[in-house]
Protein backbone atom coordinates (compact mmCIF):
# COMPACT_ATOMS: atom_id res chain seq x y z
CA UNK A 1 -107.03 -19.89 111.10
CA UNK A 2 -109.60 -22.07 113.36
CA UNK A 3 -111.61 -19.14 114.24
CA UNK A 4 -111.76 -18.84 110.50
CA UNK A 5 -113.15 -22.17 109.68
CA UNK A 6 -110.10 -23.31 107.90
CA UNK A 7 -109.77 -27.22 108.27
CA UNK A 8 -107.11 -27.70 105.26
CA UNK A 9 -104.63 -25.52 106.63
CA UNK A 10 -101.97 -26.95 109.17
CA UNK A 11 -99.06 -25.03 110.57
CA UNK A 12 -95.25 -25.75 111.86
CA UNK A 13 -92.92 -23.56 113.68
CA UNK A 14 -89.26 -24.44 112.74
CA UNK A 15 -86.19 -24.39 110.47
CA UNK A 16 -88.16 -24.57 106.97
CA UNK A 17 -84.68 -25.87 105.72
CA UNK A 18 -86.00 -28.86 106.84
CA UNK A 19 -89.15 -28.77 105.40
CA UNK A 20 -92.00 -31.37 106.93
CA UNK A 21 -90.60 -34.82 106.70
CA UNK A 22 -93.93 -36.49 108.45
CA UNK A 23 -96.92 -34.91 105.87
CA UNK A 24 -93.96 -35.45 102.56
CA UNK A 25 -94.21 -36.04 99.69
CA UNK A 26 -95.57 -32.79 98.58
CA UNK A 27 -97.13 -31.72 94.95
CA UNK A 28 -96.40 -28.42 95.66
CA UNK A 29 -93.83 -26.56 97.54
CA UNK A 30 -93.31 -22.21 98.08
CA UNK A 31 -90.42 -20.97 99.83
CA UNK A 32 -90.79 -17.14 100.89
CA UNK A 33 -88.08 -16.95 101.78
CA UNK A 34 -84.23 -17.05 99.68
CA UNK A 35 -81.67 -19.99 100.80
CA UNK A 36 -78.38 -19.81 98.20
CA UNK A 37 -78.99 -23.69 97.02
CA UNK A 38 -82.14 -25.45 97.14
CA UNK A 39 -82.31 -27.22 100.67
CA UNK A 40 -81.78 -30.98 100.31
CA UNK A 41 -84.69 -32.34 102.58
CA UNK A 42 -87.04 -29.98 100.74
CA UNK A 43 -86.00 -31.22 96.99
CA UNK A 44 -86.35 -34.84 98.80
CA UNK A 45 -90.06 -34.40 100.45
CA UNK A 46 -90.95 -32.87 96.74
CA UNK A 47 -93.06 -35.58 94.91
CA UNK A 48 -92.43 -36.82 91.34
CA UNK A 49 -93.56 -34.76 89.18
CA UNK A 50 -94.14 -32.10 91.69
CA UNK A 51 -92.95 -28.64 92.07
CA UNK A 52 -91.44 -25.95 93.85
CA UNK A 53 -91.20 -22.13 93.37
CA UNK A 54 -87.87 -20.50 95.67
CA UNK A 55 -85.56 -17.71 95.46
CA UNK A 56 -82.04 -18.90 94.98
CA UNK A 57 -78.91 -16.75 94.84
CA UNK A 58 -76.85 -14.50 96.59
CA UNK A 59 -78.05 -12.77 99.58
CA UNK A 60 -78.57 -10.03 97.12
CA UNK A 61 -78.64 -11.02 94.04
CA UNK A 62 -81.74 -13.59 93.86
CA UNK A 63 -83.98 -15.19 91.17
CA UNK A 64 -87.15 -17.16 91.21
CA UNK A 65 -86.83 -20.71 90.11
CA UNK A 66 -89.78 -22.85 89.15
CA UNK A 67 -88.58 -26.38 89.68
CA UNK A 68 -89.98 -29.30 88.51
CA UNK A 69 -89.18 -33.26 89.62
CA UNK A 70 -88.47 -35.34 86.98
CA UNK A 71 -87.70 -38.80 87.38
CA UNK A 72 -85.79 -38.00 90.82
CA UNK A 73 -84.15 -34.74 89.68
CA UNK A 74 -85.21 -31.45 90.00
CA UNK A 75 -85.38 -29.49 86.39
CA UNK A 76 -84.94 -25.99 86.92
CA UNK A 77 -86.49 -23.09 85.16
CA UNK A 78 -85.22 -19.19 85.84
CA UNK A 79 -88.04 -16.86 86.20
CA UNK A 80 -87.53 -13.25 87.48
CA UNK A 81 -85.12 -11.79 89.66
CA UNK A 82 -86.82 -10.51 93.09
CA UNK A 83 -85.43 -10.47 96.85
CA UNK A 84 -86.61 -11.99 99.87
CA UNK A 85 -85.25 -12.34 103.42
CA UNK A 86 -82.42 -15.04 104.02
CA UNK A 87 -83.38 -18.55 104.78
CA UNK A 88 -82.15 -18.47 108.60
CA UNK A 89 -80.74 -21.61 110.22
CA UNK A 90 -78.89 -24.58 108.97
CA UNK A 91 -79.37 -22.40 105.15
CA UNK A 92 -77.40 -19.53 105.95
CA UNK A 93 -74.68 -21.32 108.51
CA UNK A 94 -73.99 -23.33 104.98
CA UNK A 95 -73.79 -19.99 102.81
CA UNK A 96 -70.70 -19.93 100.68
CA UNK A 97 -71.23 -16.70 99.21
CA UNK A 98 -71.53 -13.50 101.88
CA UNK A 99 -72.26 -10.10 101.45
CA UNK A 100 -69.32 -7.86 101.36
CA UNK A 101 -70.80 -4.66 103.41
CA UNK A 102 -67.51 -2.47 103.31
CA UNK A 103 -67.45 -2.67 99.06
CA UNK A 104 -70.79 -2.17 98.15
CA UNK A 105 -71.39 -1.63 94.68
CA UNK A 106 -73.94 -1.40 91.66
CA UNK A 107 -74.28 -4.85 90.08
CA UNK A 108 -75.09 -4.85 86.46
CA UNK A 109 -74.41 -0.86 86.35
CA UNK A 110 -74.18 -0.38 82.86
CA UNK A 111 -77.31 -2.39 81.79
CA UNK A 112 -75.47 -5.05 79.57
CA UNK A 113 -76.58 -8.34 80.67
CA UNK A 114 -79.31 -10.28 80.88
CA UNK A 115 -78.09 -14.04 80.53
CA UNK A 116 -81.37 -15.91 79.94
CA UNK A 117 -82.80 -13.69 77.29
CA UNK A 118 -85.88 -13.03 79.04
CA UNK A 119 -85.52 -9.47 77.95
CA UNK A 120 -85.16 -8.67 82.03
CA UNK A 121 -81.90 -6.61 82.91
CA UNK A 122 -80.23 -8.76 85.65
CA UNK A 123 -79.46 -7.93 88.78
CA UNK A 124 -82.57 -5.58 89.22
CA UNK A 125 -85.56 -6.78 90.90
CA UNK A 126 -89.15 -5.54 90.78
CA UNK A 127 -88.83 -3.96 87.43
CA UNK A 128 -91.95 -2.10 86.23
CA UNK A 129 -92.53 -0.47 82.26
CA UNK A 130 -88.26 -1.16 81.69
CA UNK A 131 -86.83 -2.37 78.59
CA UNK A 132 -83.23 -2.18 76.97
CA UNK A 133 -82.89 0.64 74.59
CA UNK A 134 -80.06 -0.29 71.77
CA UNK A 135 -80.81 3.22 70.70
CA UNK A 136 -77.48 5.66 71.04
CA UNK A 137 -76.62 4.33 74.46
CA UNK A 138 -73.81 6.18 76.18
CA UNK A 139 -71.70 3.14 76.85
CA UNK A 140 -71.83 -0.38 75.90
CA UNK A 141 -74.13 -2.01 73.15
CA UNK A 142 -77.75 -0.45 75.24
CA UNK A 143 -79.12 1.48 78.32
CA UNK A 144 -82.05 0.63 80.39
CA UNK A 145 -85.40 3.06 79.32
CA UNK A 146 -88.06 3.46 81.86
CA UNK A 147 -91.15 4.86 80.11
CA UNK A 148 -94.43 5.69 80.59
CA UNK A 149 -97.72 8.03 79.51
CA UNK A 150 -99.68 7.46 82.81
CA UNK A 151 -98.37 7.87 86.91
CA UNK A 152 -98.06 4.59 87.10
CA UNK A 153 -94.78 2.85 88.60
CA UNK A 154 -91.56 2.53 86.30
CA UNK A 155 -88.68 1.39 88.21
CA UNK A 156 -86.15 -1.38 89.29
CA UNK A 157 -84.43 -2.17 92.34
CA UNK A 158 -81.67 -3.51 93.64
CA UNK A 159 -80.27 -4.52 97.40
CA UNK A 160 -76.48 -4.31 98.79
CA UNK A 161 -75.33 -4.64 101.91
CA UNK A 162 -73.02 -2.14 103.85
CA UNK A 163 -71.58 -1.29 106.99
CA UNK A 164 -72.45 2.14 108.37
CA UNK A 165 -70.00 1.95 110.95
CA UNK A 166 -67.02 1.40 108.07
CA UNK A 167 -68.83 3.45 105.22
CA UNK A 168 -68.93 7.16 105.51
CA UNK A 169 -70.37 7.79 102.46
CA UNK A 170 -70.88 6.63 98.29
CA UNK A 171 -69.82 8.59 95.58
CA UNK A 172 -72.48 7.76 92.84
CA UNK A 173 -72.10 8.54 88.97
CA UNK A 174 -74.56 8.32 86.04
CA UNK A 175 -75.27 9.00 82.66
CA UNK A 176 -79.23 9.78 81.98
CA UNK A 177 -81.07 10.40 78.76
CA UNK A 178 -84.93 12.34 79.08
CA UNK A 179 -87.89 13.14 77.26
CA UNK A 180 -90.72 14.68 78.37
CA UNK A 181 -90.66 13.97 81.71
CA UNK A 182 -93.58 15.40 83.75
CA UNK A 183 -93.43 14.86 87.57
CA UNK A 184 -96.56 12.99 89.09
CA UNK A 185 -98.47 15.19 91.81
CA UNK A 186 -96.83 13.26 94.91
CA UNK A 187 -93.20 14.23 96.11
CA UNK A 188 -92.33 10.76 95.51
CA UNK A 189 -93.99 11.12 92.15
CA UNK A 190 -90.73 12.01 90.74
CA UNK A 191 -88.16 10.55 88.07
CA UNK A 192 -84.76 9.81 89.59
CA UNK A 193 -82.59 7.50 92.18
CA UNK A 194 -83.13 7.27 95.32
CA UNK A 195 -81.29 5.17 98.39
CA UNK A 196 -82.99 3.30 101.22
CA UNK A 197 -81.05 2.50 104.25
CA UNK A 198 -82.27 0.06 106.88
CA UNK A 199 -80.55 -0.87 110.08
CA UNK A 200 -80.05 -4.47 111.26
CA UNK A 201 -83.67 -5.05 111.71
CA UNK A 202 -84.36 -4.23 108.85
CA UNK A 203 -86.02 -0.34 109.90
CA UNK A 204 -85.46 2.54 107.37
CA UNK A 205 -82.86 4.70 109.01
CA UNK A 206 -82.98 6.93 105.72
CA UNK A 207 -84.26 7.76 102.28
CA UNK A 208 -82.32 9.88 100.49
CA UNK A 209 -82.73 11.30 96.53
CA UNK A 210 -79.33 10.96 94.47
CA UNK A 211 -80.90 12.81 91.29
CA UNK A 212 -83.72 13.60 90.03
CA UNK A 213 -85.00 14.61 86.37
CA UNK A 214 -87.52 16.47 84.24
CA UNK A 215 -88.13 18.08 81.09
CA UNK A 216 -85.81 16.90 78.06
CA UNK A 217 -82.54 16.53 77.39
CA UNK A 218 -79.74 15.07 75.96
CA UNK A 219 -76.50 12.18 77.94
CA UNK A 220 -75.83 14.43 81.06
CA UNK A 221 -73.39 12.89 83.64
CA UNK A 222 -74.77 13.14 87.53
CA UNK A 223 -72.30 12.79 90.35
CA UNK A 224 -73.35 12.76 93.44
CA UNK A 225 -71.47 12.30 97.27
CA UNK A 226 -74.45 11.11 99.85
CA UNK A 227 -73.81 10.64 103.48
CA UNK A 228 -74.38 7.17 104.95
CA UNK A 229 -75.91 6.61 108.60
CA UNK A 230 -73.97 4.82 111.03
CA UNK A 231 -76.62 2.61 111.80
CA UNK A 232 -76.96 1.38 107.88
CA UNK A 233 -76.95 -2.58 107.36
CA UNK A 234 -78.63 -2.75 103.88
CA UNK A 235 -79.30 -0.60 101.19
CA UNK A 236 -81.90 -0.69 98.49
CA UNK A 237 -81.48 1.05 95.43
CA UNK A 238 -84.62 2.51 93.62
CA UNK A 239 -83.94 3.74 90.01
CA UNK A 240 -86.57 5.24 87.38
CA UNK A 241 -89.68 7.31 86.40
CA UNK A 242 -91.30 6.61 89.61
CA UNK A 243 -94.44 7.95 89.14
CA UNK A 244 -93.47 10.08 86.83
CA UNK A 245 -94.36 10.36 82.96
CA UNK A 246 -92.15 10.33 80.19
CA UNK A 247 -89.07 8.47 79.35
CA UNK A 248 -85.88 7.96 81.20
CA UNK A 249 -82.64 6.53 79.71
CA UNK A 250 -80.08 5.13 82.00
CA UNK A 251 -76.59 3.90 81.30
CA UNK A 252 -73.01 3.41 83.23
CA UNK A 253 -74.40 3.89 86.95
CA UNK A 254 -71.64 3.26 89.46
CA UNK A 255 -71.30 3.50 93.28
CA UNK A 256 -68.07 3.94 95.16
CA UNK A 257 -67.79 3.45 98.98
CA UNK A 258 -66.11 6.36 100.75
CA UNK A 259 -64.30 4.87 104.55
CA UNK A 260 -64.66 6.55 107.69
């Protein structure tokens, strides 16, 4: 940053549970990084009338808050859901909530809920050209539809944890609805679900396609078994067009762990 010519930009290595007690109070604050309660010295270094933007949640199951302090309290405002690395130190020895890595599982499978009404499915992250679809879902009261006329991205995500060394495999089922689907020109360009598996550092150890659609057609059930590496930590589902074009309709998707 000095051989830059930056002058306004100062730099500590350390727990950033603790924040920066010495430079506080702070108008603004960003945390890159997701803690599952907002850290107490950083919500005390905040200024009044200042904010802060963090992931809270579950290791996997996060949300972007936008809080604002208000006459000493923090106000908090639910934005997206996203995921981030843990908070390390003093945040995650005071985690109440752990991942469960020998019953991993789809959260929000059938597409029902979405608690703040921000017309966001919860539970999936990084959505791109998704909305609920109320119309003839399979299950339920709606699906999730992924649509688009152009190649670029429709999908959502969501993380898990798992234990390769415990989990053999996943049995996956679920329901899809098409139109018009039209692959893109890459081999990734393609509608469907795919699984990422990463070891403990966080390397992909594998990518591998669940199903994949085209063309038009009616509620067909998809059950798939897929192997799991041994070396698998996390997983990251990746559901939708892709960069495909059409439209997609998804409903009841459901994992199963299968033991070694």
């Amino acid at each position: 940053l000095k051989k830059l010519g930056y002058k306004n930009v100062h730099v500590r290595d350390g727990d950033g549970y603790k924040g920066w007690e010495e430079h506080a109070p702070f108008d603004s604050i960003i945390v890159t990084c997701s803690p599952e309660s907002v850290p107490a010295p950083l919500a005390d270094q905040l200024k009044e009338g200042g904010r802060m933007i963090i992931p809270l949640g579950e290791r996997y199951q996060q949300a972007f808050y936008l809080l604002r302090k208000t006459e000493g309290k923090l106000v908090k405002e639910k934005l997206v859901a996203t995921l981030f690395v843990p908070m390390t130190g003093q945040s995650e020895d005071e985690r109440l909530v752990k991942p469960d890595p020998l019953n991993p599982t789809v959260v929000n499978g059938d597409f029902e809920y979405d608690l703040n009404d921000d017309d966001r499915v919860d539970g999936w992250h990084y959505q791109r050209q998704v909305e609920f679809c109320e119309e003839s879902p399979m299950s339920g009261k709606r699906c999730l539809r992924f649509e688009s006329q152009t190649n670029d991205l429709s999908q959502a995500l969501q993380g898990g944890g798992i234990d390769g060394n415990r989990i053999a495999g996943l049995d996956l089922a679920v329901w899809a609805r098409t139109k018009d689907i039209i692959p893109g020109s890459n081999r990734e360009d393609r509608a469907g679900i795919s699984i990422h598996f990463y070891d403990h550092i966080r390397r992909e150890v594998a990518n591998i396609p669940v199903a994949t659609w085209r063309g038009t057609g009616n509620w067909q059930q998809t059950k798939r078994r897929i192997a799991v590496p041994r070396s698998a930590r996390e997983m990251v589902i990746r559901i939708g067009l892709n960069g495909a074009r059409g439209q997609l309709d998804l409903d009841d998707f459901k994992i199963r762990a299968v033991r070694r």
